[in-house]
C-alpha atoms as a PDB file:
ATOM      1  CA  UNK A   1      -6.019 -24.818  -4.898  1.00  0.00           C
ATOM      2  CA  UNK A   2      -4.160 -22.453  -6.615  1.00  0.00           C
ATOM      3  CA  UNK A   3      -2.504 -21.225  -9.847  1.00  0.00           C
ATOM      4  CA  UNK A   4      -0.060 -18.533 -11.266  1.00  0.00           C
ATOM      5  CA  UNK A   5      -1.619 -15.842 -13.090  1.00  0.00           C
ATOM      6  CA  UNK A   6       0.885 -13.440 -13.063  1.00  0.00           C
ATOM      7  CA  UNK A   7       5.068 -13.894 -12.835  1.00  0.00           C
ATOM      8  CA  UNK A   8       8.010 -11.117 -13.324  1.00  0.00           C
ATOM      9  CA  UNK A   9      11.192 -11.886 -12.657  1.00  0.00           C
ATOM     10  CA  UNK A  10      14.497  -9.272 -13.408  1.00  0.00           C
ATOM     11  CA  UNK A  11      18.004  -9.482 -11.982  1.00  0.00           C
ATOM     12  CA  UNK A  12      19.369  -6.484 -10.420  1.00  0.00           C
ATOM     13  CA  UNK A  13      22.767  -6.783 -10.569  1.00  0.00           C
ATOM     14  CA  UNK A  14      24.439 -10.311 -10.845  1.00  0.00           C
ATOM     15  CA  UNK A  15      23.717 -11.297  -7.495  1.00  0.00           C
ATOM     16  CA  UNK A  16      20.235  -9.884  -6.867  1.00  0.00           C
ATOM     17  CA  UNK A  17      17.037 -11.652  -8.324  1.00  0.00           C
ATOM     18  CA  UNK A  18      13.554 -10.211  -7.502  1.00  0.00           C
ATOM     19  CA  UNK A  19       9.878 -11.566  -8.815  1.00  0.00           C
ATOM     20  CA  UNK A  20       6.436 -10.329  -8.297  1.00  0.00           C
ATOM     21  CA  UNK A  21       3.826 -13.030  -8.383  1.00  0.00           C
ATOM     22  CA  UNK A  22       0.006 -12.844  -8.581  1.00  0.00           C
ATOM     23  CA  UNK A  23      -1.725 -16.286  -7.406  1.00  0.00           C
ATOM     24  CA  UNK A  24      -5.385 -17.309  -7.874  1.00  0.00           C
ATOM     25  CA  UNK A  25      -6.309 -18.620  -4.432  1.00  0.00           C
ATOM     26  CA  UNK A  26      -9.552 -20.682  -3.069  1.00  0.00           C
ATOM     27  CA  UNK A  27      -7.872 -20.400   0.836  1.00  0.00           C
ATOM     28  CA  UNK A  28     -10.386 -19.063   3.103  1.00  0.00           C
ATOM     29  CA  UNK A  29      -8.445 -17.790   6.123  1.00  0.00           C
ATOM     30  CA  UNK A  30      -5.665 -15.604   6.786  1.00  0.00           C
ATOM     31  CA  UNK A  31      -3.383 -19.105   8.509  1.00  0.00           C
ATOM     32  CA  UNK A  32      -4.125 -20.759   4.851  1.00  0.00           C
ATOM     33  CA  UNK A  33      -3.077 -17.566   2.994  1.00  0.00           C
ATOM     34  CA  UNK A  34       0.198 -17.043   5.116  1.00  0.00           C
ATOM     35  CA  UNK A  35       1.293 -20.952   4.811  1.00  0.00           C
ATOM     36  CA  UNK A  36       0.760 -20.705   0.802  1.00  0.00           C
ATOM     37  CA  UNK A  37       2.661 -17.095   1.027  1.00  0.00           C
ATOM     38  CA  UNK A  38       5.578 -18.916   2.942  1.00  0.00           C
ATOM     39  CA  UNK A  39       5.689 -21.783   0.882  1.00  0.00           C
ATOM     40  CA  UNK A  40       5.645 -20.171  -2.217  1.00  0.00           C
ATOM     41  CA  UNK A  41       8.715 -17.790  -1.398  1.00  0.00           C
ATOM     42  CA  UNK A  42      10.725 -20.708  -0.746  1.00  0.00           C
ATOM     43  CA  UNK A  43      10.108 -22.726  -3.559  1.00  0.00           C
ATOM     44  CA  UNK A  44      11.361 -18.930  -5.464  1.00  0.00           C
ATOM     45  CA  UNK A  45      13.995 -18.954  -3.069  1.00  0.00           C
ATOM     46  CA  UNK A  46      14.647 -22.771  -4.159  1.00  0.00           C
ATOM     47  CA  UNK A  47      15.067 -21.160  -8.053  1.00  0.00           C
ATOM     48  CA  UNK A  48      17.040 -18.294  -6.912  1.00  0.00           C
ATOM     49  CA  UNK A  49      15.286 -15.486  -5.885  1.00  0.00           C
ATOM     50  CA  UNK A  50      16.836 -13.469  -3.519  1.00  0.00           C
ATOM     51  CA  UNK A  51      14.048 -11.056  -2.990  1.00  0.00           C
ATOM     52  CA  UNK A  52       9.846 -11.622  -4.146  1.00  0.00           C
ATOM     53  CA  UNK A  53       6.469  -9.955  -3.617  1.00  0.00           C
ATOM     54  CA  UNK A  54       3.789 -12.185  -3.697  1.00  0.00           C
ATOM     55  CA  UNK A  55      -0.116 -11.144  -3.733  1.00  0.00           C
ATOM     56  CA  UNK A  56      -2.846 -13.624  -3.397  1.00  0.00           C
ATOM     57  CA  UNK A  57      -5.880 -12.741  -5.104  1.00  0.00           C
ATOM     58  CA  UNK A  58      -9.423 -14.857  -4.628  1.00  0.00           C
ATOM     59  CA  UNK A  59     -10.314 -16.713  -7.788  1.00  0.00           C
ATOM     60  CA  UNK A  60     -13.176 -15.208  -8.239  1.00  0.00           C
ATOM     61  CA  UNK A  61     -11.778 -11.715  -8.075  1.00  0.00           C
ATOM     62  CA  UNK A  62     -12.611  -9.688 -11.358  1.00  0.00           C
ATOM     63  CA  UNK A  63      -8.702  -8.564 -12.690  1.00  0.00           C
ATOM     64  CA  UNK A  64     -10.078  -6.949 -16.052  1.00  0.00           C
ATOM     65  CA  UNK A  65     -11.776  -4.587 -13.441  1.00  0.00           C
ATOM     66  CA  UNK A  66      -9.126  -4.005 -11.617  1.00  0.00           C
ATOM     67  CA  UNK A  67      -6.510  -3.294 -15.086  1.00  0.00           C
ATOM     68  CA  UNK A  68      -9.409  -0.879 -16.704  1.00  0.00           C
ATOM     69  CA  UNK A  69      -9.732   1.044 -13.319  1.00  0.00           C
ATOM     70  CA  UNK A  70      -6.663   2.479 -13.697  1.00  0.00           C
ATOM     71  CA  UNK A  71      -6.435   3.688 -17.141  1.00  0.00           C
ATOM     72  CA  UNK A  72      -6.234   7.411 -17.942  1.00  0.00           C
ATOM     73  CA  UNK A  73      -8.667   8.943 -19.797  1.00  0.00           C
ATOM     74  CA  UNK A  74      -7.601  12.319 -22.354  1.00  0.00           C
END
């Protein structure tokens, strides 16, 4: 199972799109994570996105965590 939690998308130019996408991911193995990887860059490439970064994160993972790690403090 899995399940957007995070989509940009921005043209460069005309003729260049480009998306980052964060999935939510129960796969367990690294031949699950690469066939969701693959099939999710061509179903972008399927909506016209010439060019994507995709990051698969475990469900469980803790994202508030991750977003207050990296604020700056005065």
């Amino acid at each position: 199972m899995s399940a957007v939690s995070d989509c940009h998308t921005w043209q460069i130019c005309s003729e260049i799109t480009v998306a980052t996408v964060q999935v939510d991911v129960t796969v367990e193995d690294l031949g699950g994570a690469a066939a969701l990887t693959e099939h999710i860059h061509h179903d972008l490439a399927d909506l016209g996105v010439d060019h994507a970064t995709v990051e698969l994160s475990h469900e469980a993972y803790e994202r508030e965590w991750q977003l207050n790690s990296h604020v700056h403090a005065d």
